[in-house]
C-alpha atoms as a PDB file:
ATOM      1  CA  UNK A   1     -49.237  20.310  74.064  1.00  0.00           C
ATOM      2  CA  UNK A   2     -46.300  18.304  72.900  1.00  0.00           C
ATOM      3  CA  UNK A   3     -43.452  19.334  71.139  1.00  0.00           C
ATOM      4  CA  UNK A   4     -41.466  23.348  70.771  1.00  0.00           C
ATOM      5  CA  UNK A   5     -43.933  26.337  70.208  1.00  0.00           C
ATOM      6  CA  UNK A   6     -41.313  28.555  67.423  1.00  0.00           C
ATOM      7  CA  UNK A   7     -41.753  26.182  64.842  1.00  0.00           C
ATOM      8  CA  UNK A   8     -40.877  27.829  61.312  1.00  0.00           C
ATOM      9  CA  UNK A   9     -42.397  26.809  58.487  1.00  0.00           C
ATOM     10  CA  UNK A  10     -39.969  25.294  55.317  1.00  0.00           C
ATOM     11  CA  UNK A  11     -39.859  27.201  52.410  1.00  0.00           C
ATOM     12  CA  UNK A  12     -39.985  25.777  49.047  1.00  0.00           C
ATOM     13  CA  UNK A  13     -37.304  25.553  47.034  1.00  0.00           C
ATOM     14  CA  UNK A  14     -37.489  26.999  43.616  1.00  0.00           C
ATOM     15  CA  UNK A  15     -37.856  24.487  41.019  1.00  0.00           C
ATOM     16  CA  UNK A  16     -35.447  25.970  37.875  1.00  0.00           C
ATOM     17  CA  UNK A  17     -36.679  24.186  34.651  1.00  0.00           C
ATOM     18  CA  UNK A  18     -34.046  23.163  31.606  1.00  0.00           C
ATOM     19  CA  UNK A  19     -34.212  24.034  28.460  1.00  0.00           C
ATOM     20  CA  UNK A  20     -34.711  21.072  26.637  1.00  0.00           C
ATOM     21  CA  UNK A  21     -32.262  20.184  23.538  1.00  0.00           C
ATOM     22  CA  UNK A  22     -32.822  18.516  20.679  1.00  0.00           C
ATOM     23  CA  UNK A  23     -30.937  15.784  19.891  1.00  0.00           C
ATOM     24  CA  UNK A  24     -27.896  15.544  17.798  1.00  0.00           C
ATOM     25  CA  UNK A  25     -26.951  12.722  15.435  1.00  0.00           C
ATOM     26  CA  UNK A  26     -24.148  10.346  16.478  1.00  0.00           C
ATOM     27  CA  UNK A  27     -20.905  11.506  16.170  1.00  0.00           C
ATOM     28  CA  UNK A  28     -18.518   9.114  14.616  1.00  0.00           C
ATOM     29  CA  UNK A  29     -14.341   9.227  14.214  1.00  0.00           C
ATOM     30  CA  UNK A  30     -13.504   9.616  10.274  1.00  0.00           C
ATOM     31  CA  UNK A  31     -12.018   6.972   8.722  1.00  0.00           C
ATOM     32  CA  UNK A  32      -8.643   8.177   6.968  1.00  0.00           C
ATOM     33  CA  UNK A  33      -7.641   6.667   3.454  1.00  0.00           C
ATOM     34  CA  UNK A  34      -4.275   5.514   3.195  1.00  0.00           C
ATOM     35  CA  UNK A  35      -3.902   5.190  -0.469  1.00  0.00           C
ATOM     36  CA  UNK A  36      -3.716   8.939  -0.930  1.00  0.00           C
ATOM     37  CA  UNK A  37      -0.483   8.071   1.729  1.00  0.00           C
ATOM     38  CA  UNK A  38       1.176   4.700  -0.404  1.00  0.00           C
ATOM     39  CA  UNK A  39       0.460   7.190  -3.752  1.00  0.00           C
ATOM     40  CA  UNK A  40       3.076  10.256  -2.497  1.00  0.00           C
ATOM     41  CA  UNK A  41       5.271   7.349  -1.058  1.00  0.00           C
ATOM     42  CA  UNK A  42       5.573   5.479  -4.636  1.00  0.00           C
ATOM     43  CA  UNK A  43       5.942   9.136  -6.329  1.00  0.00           C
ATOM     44  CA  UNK A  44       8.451  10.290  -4.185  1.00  0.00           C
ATOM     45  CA  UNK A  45      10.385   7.071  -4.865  1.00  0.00           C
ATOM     46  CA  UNK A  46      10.104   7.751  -8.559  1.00  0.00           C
ATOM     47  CA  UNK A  47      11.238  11.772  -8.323  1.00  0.00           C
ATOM     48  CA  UNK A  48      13.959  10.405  -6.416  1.00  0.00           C
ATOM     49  CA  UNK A  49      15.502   8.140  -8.867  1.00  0.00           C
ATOM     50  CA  UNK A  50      14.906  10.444 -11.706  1.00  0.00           C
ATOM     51  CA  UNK A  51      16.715  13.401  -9.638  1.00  0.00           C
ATOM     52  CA  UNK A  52      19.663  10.457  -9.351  1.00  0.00           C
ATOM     53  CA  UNK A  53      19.710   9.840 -13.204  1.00  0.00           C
ATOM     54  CA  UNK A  54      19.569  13.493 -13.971  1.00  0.00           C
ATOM     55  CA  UNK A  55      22.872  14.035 -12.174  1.00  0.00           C
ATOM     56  CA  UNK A  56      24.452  11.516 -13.510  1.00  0.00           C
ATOM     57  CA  UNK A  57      23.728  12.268 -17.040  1.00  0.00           C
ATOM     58  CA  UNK A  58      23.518  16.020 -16.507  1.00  0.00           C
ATOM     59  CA  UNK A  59      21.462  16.749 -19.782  1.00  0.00           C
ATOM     60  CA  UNK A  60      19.119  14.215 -21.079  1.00  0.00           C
ATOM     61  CA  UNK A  61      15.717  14.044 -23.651  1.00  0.00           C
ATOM     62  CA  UNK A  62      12.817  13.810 -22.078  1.00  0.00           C
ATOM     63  CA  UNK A  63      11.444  11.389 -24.406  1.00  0.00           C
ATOM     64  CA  UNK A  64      14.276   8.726 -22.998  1.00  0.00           C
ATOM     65  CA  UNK A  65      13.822  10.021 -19.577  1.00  0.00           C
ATOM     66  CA  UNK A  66       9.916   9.110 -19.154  1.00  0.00           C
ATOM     67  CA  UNK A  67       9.250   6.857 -21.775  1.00  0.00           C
ATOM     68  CA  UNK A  68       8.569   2.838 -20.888  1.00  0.00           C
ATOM     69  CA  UNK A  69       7.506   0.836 -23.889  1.00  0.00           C
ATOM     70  CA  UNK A  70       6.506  -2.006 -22.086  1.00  0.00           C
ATOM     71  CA  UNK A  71       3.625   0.071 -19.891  1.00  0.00           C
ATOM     72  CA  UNK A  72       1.829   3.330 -21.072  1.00  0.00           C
ATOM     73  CA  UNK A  73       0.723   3.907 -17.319  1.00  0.00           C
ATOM     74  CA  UNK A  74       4.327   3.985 -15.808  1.00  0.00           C
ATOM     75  CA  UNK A  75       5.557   5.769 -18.676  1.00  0.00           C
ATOM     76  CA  UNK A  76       2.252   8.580 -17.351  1.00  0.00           C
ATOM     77  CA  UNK A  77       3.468   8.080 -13.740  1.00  0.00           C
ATOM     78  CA  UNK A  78       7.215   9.001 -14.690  1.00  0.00           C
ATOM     79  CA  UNK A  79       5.737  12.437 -16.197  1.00  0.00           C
ATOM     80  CA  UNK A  80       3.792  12.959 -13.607  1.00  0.00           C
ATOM     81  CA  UNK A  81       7.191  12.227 -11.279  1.00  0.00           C
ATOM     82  CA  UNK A  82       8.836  15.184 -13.144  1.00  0.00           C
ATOM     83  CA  UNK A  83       6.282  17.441 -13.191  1.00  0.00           C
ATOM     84  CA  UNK A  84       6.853  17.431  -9.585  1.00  0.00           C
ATOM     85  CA  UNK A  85      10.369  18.078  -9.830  1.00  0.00           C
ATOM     86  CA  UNK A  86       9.522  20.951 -12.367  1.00  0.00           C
ATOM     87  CA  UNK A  87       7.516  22.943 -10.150  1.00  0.00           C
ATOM     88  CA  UNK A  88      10.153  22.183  -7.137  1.00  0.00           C
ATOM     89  CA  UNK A  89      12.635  24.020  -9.198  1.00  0.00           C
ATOM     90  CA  UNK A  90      14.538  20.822  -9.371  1.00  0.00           C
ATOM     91  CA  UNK A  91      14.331  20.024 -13.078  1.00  0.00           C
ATOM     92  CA  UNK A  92      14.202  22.207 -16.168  1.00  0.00           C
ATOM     93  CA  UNK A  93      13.020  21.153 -19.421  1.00  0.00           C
ATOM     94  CA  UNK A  94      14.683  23.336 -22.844  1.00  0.00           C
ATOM     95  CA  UNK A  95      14.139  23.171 -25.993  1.00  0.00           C
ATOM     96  CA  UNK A  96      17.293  23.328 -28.213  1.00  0.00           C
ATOM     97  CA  UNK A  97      17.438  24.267 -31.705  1.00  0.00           C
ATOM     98  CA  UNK A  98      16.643  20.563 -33.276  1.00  0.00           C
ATOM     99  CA  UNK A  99      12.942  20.787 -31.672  1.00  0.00           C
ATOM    100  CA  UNK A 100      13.987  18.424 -28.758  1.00  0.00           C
ATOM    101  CA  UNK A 101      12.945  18.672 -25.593  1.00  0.00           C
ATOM    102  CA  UNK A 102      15.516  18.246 -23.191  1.00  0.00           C
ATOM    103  CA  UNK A 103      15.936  17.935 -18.510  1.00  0.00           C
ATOM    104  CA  UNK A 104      18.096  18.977 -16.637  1.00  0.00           C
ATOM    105  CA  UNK A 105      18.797  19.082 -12.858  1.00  0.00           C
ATOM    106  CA  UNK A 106      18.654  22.434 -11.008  1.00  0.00           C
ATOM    107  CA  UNK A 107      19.488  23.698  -7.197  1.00  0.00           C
ATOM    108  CA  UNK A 108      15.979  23.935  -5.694  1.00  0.00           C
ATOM    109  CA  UNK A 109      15.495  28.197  -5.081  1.00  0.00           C
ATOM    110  CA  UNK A 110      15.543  28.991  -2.094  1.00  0.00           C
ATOM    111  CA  UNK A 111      12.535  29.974  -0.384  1.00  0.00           C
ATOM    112  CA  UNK A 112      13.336  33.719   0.421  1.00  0.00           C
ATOM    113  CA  UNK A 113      13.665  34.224  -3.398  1.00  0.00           C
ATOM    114  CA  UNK A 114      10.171  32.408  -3.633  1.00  0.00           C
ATOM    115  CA  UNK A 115       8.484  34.839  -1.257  1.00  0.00           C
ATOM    116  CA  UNK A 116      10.463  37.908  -2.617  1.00  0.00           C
ATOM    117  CA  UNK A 117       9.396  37.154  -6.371  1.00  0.00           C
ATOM    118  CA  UNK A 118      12.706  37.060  -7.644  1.00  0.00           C
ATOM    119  CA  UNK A 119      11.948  33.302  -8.818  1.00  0.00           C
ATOM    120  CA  UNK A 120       8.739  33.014 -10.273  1.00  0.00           C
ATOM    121  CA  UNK A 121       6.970  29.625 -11.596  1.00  0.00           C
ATOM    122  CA  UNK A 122       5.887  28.895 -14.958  1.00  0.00           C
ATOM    123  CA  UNK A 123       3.416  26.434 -15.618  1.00  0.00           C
ATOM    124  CA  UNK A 124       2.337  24.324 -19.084  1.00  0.00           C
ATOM    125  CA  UNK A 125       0.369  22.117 -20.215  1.00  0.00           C
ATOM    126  CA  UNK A 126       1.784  18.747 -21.483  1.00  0.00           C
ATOM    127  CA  UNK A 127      -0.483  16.871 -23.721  1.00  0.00           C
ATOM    128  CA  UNK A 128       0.232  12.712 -24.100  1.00  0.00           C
ATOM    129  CA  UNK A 129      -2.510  10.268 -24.853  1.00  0.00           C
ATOM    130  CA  UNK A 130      -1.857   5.891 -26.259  1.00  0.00           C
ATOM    131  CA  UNK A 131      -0.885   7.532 -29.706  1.00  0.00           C
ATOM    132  CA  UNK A 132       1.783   9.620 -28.024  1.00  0.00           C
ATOM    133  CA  UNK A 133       3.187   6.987 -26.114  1.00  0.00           C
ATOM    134  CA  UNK A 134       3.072   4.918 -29.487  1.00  0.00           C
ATOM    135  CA  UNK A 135       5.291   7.788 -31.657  1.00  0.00           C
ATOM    136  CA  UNK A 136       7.565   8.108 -28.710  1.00  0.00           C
ATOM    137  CA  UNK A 137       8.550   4.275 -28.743  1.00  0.00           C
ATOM    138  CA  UNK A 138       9.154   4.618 -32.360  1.00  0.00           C
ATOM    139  CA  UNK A 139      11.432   7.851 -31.710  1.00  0.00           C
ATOM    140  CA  UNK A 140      13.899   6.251 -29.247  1.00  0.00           C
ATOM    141  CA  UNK A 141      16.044   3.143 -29.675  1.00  0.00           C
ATOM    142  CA  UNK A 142      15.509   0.182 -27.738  1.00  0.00           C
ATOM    143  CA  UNK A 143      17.933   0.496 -24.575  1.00  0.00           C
ATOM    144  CA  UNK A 144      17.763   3.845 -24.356  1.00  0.00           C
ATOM    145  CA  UNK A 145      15.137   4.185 -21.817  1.00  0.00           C
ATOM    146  CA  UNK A 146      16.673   5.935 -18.249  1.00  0.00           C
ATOM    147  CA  UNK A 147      14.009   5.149 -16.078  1.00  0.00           C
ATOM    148  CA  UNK A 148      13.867   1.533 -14.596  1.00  0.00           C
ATOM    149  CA  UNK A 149      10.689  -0.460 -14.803  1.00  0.00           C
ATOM    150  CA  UNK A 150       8.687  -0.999 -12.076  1.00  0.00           C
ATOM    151  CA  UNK A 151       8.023  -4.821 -11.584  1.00  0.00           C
ATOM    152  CA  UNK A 152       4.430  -5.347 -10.880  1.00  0.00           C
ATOM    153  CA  UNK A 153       2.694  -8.298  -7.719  1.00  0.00           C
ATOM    154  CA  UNK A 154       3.062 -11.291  -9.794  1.00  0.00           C
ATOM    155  CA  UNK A 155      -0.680 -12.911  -9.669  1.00  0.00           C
ATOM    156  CA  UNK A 156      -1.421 -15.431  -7.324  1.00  0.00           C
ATOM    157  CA  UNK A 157      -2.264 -17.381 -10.514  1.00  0.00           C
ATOM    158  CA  UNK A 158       1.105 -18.324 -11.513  1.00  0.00           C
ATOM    159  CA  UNK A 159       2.444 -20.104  -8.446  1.00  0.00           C
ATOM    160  CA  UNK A 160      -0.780 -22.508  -8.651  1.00  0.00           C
ATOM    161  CA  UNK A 161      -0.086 -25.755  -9.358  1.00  0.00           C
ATOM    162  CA  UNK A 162      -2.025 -27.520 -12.799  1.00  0.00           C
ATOM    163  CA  UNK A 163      -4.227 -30.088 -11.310  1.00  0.00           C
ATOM    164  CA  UNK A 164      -2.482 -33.344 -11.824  1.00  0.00           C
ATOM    165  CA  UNK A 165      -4.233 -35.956 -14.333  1.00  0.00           C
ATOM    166  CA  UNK A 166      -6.127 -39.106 -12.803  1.00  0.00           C
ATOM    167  CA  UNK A 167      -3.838 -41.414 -15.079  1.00  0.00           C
ATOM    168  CA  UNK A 168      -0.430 -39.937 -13.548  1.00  0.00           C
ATOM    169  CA  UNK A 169      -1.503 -40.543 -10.308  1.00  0.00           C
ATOM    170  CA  UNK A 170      -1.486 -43.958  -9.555  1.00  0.00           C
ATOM    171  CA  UNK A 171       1.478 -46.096 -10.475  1.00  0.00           C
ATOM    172  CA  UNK A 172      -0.490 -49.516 -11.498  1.00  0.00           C
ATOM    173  CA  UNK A 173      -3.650 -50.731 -12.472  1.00  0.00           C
ATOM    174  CA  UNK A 174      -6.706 -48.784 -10.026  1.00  0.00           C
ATOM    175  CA  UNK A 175      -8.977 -51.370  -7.740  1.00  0.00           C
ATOM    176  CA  UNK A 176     -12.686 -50.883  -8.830  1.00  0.00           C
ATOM    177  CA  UNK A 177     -14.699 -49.174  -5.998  1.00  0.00           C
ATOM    178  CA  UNK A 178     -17.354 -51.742  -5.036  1.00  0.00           C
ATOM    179  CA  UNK A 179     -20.691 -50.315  -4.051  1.00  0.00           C
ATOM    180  CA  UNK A 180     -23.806 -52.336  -2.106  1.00  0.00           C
ATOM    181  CA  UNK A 181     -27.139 -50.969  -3.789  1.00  0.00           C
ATOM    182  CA  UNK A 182     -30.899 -52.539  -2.671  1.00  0.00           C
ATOM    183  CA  UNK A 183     -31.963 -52.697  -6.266  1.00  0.00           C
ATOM    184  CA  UNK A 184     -29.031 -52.887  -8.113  1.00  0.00           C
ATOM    185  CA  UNK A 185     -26.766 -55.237  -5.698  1.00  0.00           C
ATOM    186  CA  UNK A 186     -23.122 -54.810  -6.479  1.00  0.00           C
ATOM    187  CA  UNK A 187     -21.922 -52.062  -8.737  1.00  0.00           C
ATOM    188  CA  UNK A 188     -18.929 -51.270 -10.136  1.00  0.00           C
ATOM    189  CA  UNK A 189     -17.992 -47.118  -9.949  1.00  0.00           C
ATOM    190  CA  UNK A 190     -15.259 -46.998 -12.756  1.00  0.00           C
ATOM    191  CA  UNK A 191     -14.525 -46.708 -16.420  1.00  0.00           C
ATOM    192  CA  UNK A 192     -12.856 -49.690 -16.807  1.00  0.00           C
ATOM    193  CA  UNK A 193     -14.336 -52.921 -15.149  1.00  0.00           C
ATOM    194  CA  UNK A 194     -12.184 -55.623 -13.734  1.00  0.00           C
ATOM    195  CA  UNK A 195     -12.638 -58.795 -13.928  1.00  0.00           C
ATOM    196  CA  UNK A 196     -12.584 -60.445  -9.942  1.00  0.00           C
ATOM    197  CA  UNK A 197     -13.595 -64.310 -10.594  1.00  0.00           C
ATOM    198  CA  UNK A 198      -9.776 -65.390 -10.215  1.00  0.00           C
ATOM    199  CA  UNK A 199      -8.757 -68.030  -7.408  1.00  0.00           C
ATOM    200  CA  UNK A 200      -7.335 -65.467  -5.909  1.00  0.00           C
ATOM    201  CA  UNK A 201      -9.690 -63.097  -5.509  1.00  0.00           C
ATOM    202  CA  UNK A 202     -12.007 -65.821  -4.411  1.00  0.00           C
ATOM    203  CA  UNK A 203     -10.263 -66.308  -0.930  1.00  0.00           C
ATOM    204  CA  UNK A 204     -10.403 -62.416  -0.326  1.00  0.00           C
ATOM    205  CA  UNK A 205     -13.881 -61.880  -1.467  1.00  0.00           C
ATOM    206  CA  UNK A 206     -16.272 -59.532   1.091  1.00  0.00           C
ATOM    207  CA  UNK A 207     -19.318 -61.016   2.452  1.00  0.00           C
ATOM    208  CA  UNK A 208     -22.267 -59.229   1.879  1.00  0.00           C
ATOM    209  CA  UNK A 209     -25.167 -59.509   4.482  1.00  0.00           C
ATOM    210  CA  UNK A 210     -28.099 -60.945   2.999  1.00  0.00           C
ATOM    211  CA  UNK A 211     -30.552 -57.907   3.410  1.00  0.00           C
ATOM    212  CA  UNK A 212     -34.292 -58.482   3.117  1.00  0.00           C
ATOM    213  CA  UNK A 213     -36.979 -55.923   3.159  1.00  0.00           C
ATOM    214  CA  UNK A 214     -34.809 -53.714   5.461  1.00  0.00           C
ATOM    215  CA  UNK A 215     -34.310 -55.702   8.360  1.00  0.00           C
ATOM    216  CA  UNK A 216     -30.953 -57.719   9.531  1.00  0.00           C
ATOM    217  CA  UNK A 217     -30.921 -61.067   9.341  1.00  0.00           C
ATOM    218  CA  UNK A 218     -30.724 -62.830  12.733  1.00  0.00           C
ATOM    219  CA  UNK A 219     -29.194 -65.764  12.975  1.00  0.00           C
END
């Protein structure tokens, strides 16, 4: 016999099955909006330069403070601009004895008298529609608006050029465009035709190829 006698037999490994998941959908990264970003950028912009105006002027109506006749939706974001700095404690709107409404600028509470609850918020509800805007241009004087307007992207429209006319163009009389046509033999493309049977057109004439049922003439 050939080969050892204590040969052991191999054992088997166990085979250990997975459990077998179901697939999940793609995963993809979320796309984030940036508008929501540019919108608190321009309103912060506006709260700021209404803060700057109310400490300059200390005590002003709110109807000269937010109103722009010359847009209705910049006059709405300008109230929505101090409706932030309302609720920031920045602002505070009275109403004195003639019915007017008038803003002034506050010191911000601090937030330790926020959490205690010895400043509390009050909120209301400020109705203003188109008519609204209309009555308030009629109640203040032209001038008296606080607020700067907010110049809007001129359109691309107004820096085009107006297409210049065919007559300003050229500088003389126009040369007729001559074109070769099998049926029709020379034609003129233009309104006006010139006349060409002077001397000296004559010497500058082109020579047409005689063309006969499509095929060159070999000389």
């Amino acid at each position: 016999m050939v080969g050892p006698m204590d040969t052991e037999l191999k054992q088997r490994k166990a085979v250990v099955g997975r459990r077998r998941t179901r697939p999940t959908g793609s995963v993809q990264p979320e796309e984030v909006n940036d508008s929501g970003a540019k919108e608190r950028t321009d309103t912060d912009k506006n709260m700021a330069t209404m803060f700057s105006i109310l400490k300059n002027k200390r005590s002003v109506k709110l109807e000269n403070l937010v109103l722009n006749r010359n847009s209705f939706a910049q006059t709405v974001e300008n109230l929505f601009a101090l409706s932030f700095l309302v609720k920031d404690g920045r602002a505070e709107i009275k109403v004195n004895e003639n019915g007017w409404h008038l803003v002034s600028p506050r010191n911000a509470p601090d937030a330790g008298k926020v959490v205690s609850g010895e400043v509390a918020y009050r909120h209301f509800v400020f109705r203003f529609d188109f008519k609204d805007w209309k009555l308030m241009i009629s109640a203040v004087e032209v001038g008296e608006e606080l607020m700067p307007n907010r110049n809007q992207i001129n359109m691309t429209s107004d820096s085009l050029a107006d297409p210049i006319p065919v007559e300003t163009q050229a500088g003389g009389p126009t040369t007729p465009i001559r074109k070769f046509s099998r049926n029709r033999g020379l034609v003129l493309q233009e309104k006006t035709v010139v006349e060409d049977s002077t001397p000296e057109n004559d010497n500058i004439q082109v020579r047409i190829p005689a063309i006969r049922k499509g095929k060159r003439k070999m000389r």
